[in-house]
PDB file of N, CA and C in Angstrom:
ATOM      1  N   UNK A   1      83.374-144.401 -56.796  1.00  0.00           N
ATOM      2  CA  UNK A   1      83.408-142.948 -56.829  1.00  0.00           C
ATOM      3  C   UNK A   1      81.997-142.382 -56.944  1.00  0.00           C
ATOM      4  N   UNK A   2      81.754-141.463 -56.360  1.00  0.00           N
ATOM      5  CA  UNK A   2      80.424-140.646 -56.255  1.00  0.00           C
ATOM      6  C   UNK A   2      80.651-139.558 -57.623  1.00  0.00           C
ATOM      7  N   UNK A   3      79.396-139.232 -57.807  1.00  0.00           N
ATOM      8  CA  UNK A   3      78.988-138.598 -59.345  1.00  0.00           C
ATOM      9  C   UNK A   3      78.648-137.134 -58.297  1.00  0.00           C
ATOM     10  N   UNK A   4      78.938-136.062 -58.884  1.00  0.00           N
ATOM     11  CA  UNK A   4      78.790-134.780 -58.637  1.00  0.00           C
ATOM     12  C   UNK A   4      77.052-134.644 -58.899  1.00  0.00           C
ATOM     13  N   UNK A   5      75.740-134.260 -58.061  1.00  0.00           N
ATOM     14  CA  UNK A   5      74.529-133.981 -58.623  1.00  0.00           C
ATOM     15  C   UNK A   5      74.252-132.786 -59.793  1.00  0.00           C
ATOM     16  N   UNK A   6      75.348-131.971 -59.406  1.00  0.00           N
ATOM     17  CA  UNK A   6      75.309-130.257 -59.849  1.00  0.00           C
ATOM     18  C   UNK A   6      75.891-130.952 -61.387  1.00  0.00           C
ATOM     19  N   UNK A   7      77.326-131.463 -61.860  1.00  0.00           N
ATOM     20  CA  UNK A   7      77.559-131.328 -62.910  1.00  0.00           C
ATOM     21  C   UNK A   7      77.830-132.591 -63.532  1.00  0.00           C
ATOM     22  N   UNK A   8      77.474-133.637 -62.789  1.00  0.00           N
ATOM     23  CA  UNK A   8      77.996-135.143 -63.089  1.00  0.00           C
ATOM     24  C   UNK A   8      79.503-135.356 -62.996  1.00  0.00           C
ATOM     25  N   UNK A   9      80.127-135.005 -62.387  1.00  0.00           N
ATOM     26  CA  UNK A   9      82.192-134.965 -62.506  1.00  0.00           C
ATOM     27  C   UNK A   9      81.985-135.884 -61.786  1.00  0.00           C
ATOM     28  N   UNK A  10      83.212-136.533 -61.389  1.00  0.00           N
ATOM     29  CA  UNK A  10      83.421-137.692 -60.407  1.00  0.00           C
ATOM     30  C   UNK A  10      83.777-136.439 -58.962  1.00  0.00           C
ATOM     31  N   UNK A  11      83.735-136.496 -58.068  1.00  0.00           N
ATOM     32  CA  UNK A  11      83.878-136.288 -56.604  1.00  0.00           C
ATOM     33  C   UNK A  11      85.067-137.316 -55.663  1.00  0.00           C
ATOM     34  N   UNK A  12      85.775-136.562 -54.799  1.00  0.00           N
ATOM     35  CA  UNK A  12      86.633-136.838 -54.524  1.00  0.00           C
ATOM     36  C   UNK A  12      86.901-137.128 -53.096  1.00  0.00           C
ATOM     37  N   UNK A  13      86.954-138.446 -52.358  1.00  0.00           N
ATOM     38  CA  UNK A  13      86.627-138.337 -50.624  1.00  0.00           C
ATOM     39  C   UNK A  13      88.238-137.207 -50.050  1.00  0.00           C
ATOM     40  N   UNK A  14      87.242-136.516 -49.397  1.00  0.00           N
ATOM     41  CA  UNK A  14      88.295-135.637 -48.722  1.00  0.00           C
ATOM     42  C   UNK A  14      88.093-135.395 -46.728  1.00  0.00           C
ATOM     43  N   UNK A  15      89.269-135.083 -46.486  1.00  0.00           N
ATOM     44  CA  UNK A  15      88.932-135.698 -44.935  1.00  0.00           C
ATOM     45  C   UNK A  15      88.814-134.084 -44.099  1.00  0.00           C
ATOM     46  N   UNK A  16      88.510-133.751 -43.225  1.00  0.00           N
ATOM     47  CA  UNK A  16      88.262-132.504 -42.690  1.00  0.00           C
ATOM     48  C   UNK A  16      87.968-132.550 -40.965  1.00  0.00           C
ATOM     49  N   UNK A  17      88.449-132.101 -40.087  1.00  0.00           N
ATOM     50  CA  UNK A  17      87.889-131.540 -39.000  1.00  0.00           C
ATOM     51  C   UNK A  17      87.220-130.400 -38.522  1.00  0.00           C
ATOM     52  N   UNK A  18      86.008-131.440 -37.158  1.00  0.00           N
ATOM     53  CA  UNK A  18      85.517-129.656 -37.278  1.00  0.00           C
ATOM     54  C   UNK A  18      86.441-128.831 -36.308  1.00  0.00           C
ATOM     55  N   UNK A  19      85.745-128.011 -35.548  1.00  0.00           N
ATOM     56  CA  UNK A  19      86.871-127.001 -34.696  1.00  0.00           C
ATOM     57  C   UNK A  19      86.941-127.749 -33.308  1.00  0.00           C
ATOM     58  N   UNK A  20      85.734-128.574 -33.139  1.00  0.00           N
ATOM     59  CA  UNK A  20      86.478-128.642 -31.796  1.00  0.00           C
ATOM     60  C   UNK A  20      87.018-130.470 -32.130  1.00  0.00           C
ATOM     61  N   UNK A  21      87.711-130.764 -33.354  1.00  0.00           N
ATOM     62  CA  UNK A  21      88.521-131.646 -33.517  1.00  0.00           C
ATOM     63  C   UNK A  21      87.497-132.927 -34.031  1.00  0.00           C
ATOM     64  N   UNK A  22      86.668-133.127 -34.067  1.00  0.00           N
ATOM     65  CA  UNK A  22      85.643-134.467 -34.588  1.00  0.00           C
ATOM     66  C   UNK A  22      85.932-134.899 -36.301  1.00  0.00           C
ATOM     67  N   UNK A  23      86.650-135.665 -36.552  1.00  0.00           N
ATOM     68  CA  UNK A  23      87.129-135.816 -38.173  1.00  0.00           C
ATOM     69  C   UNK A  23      85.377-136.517 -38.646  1.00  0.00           C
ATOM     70  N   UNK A  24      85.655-136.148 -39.859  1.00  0.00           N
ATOM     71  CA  UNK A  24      84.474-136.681 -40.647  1.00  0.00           C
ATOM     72  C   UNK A  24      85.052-136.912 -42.246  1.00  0.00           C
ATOM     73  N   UNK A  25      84.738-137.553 -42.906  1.00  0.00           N
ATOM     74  CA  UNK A  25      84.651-137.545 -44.593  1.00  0.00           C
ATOM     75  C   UNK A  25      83.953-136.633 -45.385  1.00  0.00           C
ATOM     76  N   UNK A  26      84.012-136.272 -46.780  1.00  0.00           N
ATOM     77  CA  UNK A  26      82.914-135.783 -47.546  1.00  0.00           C
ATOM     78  C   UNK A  26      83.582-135.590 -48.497  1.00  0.00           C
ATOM     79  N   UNK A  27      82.651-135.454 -49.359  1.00  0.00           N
ATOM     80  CA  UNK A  27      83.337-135.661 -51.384  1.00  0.00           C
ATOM     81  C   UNK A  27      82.841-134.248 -51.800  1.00  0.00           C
ATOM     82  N   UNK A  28      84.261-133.731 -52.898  1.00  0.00           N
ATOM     83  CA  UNK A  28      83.713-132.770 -53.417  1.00  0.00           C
ATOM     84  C   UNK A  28      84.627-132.897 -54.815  1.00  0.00           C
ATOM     85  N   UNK A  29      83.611-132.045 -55.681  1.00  0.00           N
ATOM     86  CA  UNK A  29      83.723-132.205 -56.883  1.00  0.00           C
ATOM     87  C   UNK A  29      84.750-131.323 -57.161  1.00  0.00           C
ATOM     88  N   UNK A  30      85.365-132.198 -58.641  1.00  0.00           N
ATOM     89  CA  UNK A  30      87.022-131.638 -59.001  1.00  0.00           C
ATOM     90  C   UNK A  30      86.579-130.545 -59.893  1.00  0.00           C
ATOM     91  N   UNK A  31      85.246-130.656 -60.488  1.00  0.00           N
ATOM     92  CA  UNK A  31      84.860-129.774 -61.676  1.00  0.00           C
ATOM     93  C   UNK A  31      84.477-128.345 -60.884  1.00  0.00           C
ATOM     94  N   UNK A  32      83.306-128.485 -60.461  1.00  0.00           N
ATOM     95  CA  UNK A  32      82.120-127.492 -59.823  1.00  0.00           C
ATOM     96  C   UNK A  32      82.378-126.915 -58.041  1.00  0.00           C
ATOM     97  N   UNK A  33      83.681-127.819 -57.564  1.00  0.00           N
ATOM     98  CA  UNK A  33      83.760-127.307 -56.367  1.00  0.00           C
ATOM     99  C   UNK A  33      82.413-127.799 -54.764  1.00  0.00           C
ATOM    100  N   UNK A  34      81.691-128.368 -55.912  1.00  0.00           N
ATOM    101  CA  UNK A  34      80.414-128.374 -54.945  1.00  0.00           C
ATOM    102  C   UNK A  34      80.752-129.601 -53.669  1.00  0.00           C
ATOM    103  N   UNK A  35      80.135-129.357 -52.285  1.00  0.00           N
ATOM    104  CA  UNK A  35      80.878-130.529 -51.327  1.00  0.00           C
ATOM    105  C   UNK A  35      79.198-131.029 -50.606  1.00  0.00           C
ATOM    106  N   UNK A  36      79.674-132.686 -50.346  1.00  0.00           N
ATOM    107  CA  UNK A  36      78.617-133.049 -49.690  1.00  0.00           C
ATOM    108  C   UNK A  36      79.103-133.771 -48.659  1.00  0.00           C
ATOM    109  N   UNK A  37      78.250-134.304 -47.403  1.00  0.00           N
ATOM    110  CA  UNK A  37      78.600-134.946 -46.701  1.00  0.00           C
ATOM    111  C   UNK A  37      77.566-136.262 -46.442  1.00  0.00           C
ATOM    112  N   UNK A  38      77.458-137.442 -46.432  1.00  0.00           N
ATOM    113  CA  UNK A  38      76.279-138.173 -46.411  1.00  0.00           C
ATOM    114  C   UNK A  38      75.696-138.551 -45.312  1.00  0.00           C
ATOM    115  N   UNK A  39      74.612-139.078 -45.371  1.00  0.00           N
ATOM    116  CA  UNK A  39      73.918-139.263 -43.940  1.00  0.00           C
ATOM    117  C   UNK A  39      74.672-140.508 -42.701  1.00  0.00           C
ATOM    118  N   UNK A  40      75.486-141.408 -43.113  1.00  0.00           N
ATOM    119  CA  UNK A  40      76.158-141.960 -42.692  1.00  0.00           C
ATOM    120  C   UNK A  40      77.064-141.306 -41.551  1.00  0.00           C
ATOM    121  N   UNK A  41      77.673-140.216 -42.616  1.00  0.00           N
ATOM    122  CA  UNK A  41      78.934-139.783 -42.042  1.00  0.00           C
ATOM    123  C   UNK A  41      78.395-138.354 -41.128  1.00  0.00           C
ATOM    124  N   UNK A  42      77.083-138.261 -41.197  1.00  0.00           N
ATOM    125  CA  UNK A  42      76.568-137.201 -40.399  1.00  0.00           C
ATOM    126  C   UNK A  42      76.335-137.491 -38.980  1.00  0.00           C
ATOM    127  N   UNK A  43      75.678-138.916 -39.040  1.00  0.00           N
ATOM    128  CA  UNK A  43      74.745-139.926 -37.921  1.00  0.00           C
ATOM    129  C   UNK A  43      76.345-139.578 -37.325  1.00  0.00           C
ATOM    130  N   UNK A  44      77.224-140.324 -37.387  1.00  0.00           N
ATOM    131  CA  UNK A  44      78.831-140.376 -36.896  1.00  0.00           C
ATOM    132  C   UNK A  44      79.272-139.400 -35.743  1.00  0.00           C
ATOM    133  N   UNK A  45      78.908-138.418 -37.087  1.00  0.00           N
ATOM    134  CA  UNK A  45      79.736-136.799 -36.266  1.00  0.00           C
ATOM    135  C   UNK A  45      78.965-136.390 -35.018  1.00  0.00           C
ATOM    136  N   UNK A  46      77.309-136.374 -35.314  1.00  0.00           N
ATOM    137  CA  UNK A  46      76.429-135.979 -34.259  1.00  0.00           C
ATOM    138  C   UNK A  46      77.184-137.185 -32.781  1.00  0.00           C
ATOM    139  N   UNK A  47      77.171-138.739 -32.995  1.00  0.00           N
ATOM    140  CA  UNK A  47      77.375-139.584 -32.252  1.00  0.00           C
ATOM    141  C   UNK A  47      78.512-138.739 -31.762  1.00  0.00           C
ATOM    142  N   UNK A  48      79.642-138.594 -32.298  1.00  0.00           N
ATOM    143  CA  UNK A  48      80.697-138.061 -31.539  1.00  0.00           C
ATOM    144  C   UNK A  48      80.561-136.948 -30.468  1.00  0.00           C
ATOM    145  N   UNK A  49      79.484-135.685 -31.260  1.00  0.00           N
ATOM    146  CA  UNK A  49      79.476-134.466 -30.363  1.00  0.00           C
ATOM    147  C   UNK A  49      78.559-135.216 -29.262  1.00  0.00           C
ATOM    148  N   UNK A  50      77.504-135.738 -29.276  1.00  0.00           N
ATOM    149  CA  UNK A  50      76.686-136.450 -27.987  1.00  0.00           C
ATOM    150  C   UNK A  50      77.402-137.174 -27.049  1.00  0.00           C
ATOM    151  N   UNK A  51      78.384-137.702 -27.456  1.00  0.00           N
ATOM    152  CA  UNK A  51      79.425-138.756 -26.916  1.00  0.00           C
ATOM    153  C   UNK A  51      80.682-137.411 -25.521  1.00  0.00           C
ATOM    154  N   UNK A  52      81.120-135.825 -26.539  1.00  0.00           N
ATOM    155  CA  UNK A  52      81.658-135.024 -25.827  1.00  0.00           C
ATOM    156  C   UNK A  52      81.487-134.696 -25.038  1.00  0.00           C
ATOM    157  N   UNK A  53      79.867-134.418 -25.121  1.00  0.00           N
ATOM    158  CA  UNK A  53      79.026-133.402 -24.684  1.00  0.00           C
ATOM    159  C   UNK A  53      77.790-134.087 -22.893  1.00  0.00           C
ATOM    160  N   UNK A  54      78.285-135.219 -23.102  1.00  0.00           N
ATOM    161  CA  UNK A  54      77.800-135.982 -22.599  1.00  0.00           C
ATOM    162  C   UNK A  54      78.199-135.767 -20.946  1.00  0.00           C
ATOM    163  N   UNK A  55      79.472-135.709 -20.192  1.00  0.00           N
ATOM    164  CA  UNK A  55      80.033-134.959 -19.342  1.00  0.00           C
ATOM    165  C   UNK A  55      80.275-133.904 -18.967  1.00  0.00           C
ATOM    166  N   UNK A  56      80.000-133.272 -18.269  1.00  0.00           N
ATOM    167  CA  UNK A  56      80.830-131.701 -17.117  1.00  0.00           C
ATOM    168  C   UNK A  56      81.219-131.898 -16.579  1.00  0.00           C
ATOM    169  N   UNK A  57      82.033-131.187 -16.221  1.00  0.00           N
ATOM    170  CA  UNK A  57      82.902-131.083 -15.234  1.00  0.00           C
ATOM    171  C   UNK A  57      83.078-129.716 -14.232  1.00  0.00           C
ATOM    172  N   UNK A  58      83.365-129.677 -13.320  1.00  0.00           N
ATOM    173  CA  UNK A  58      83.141-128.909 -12.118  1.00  0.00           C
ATOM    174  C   UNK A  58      84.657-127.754 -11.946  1.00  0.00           C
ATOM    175  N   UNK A  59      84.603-126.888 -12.020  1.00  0.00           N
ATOM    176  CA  UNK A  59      85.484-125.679 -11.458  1.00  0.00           C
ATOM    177  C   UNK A  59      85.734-125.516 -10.569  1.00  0.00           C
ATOM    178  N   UNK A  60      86.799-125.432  -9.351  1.00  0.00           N
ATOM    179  CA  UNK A  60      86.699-125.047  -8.261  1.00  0.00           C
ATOM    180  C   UNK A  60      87.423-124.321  -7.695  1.00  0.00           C
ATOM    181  N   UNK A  61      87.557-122.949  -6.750  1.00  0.00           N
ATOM    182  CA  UNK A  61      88.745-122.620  -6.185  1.00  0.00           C
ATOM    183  C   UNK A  61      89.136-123.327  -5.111  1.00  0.00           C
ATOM    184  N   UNK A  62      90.500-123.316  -5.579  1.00  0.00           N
ATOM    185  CA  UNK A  62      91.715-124.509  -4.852  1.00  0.00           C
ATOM    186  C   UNK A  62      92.785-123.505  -4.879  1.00  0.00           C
ATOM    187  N   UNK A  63      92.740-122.854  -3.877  1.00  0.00           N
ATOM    188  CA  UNK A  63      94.213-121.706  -3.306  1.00  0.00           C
ATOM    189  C   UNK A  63      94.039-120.663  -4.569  1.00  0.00           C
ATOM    190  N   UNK A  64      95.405-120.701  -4.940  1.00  0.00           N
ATOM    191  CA  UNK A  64      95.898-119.620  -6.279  1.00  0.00           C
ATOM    192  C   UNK A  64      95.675-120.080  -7.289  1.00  0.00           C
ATOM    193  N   UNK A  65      94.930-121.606  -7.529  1.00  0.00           N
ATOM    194  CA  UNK A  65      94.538-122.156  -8.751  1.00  0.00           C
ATOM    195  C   UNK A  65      93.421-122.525  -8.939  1.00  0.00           C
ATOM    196  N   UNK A  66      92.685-123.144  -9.841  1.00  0.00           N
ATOM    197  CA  UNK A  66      91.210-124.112  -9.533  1.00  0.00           C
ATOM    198  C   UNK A  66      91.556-125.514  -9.834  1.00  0.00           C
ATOM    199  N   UNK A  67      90.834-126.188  -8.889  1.00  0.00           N
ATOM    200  CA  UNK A  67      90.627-127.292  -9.067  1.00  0.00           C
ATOM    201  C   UNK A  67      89.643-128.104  -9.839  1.00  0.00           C
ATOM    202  N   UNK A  68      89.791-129.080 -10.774  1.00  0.00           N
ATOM    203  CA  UNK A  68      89.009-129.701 -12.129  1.00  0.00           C
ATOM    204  C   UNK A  68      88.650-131.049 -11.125  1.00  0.00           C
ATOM    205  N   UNK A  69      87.105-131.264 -11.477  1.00  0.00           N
ATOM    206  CA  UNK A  69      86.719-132.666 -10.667  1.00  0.00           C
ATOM    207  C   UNK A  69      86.054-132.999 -11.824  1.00  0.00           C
ATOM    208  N   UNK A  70      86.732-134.202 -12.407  1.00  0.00           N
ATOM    209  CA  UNK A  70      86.189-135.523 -13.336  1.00  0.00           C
ATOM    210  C   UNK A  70      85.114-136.389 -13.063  1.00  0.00           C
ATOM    211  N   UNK A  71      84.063-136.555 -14.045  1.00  0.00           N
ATOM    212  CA  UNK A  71      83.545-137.185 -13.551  1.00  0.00           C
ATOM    213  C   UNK A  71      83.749-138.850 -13.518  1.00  0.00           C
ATOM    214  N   UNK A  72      83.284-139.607 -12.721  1.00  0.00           N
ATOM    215  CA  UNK A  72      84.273-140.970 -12.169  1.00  0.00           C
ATOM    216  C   UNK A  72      83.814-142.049 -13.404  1.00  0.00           C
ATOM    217  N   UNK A  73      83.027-141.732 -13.574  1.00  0.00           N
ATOM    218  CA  UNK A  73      82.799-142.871 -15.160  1.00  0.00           C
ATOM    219  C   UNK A  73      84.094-142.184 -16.122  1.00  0.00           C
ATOM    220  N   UNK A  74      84.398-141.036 -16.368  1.00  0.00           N
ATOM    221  CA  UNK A  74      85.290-140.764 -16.958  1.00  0.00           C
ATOM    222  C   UNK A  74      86.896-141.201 -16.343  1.00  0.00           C
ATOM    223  N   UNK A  75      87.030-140.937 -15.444  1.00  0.00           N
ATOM    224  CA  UNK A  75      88.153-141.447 -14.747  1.00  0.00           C
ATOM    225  C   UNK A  75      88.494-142.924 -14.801  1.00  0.00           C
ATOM    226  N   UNK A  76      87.528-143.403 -14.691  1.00  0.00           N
ATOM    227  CA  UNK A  76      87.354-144.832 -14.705  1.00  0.00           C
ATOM    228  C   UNK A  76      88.026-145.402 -16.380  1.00  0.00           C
ATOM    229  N   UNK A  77      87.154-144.760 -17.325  1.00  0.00           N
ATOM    230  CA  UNK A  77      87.343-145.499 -18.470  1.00  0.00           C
ATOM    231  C   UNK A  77      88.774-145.562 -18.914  1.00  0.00           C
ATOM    232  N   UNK A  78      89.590-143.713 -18.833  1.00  0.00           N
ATOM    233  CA  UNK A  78      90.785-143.680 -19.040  1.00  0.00           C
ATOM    234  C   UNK A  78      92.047-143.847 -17.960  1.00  0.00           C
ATOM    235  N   UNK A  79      91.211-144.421 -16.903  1.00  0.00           N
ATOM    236  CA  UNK A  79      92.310-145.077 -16.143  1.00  0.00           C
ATOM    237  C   UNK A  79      93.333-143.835 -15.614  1.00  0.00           C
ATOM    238  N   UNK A  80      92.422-143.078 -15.149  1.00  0.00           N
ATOM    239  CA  UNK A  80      92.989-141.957 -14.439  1.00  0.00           C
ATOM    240  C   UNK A  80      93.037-141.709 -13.020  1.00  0.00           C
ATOM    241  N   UNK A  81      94.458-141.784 -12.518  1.00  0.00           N
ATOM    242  CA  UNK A  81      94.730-142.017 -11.234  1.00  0.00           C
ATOM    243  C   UNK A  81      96.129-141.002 -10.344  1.00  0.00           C
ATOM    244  N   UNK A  82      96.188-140.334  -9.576  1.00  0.00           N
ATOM    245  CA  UNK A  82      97.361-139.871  -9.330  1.00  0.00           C
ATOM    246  C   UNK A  82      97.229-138.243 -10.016  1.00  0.00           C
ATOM    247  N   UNK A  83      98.577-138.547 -10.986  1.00  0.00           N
ATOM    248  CA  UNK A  83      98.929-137.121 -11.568  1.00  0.00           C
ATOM    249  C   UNK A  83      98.554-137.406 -13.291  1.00  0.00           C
ATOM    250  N   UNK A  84      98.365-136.271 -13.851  1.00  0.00           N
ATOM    251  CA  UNK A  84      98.216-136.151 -15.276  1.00  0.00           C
ATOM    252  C   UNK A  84      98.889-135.311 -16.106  1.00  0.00           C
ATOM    253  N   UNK A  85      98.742-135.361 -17.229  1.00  0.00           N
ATOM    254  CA  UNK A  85      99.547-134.275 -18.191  1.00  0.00           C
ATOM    255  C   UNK A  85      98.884-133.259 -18.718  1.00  0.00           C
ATOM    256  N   UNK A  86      98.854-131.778 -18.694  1.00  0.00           N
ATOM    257  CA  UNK A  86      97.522-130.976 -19.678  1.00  0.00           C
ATOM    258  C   UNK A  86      98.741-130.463 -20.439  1.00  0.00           C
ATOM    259  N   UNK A  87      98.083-130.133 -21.738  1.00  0.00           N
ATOM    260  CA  UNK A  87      98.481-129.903 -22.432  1.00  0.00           C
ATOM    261  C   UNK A  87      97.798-129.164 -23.502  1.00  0.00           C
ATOM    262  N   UNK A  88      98.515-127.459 -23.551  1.00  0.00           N
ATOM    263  CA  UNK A  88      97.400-126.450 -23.783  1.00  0.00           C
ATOM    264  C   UNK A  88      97.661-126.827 -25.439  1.00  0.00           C
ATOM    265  N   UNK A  89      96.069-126.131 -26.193  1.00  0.00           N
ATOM    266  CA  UNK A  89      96.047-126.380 -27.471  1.00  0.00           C
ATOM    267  C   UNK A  89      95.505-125.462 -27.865  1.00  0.00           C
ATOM    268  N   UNK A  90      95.345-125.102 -29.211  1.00  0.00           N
ATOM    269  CA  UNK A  90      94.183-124.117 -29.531  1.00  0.00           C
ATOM    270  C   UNK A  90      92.806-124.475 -29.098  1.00  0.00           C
ATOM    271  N   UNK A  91      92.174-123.623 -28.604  1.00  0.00           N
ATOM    272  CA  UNK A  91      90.944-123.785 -27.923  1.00  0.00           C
ATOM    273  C   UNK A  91      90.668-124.737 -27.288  1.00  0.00           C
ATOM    274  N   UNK A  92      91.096-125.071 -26.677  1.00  0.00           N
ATOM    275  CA  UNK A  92      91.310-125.994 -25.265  1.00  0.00           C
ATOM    276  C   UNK A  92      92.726-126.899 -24.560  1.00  0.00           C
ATOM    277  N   UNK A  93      92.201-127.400 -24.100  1.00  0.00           N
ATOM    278  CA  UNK A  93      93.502-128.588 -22.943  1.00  0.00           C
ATOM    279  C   UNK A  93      93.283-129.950 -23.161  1.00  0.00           C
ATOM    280  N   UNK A  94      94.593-130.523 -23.974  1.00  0.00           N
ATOM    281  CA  UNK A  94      94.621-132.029 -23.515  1.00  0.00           C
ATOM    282  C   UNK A  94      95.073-132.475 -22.001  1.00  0.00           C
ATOM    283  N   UNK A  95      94.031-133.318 -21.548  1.00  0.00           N
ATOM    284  CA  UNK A  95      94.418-134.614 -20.479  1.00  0.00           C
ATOM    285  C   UNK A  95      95.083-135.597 -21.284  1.00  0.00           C
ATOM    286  N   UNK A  96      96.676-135.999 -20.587  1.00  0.00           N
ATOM    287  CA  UNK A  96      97.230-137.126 -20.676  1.00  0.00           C
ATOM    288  C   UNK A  96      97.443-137.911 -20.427  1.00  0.00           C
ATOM    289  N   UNK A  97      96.762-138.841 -19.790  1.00  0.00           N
ATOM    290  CA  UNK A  97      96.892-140.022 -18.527  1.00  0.00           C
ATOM    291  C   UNK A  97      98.567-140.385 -18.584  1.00  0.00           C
TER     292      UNK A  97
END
């Protein structure tokens, strides 16, 4: 268990997402409320957003709709072929292979 800096209490691992969904850890104290996150679990989160952020993707008009072009390293990894599933969410769309 991690020691609170602010009041010495014990601290408590608690789990959290950010908004656009990347989970991370961080402890916060039962006494003082105070929350930290450590450099571990920071290195992580950044890896994840670099990892998101890493692809674009292309818009296109296609008739009465647009057309989405993947890029093929992405296609590739999740084995995306044919037809797919979207699936609207708060602030954005799941792909379902």
């Amino acid at each position: 268990m991690k020691k609170c800096s602010e009041c010495n209490s014990e601290m408590k691992e608690m789990k959290a997402k950010t908004p656009e969904g990347v989970e991370y850890k961080y402890y916060k104290c039962s006494n003082c409320n105070s929350e930290i996150v450590d450099m571990k679990q920071l290195h992580e989160v950044a890896n994840k957003y670099r990892e998101m952020k890493r692809y674009s993707a292309k818009l296109t008009p296609w008739g009465k709709s647009l057309g989405l072009r993947i890029p093929k390293k992405l296609a590739e990894k999740y084995k995306l072929k044919g037809e797919v599933t979207l699936i609207p969410e708060d602030g954005g769309i799941r792909i379902v292979a």
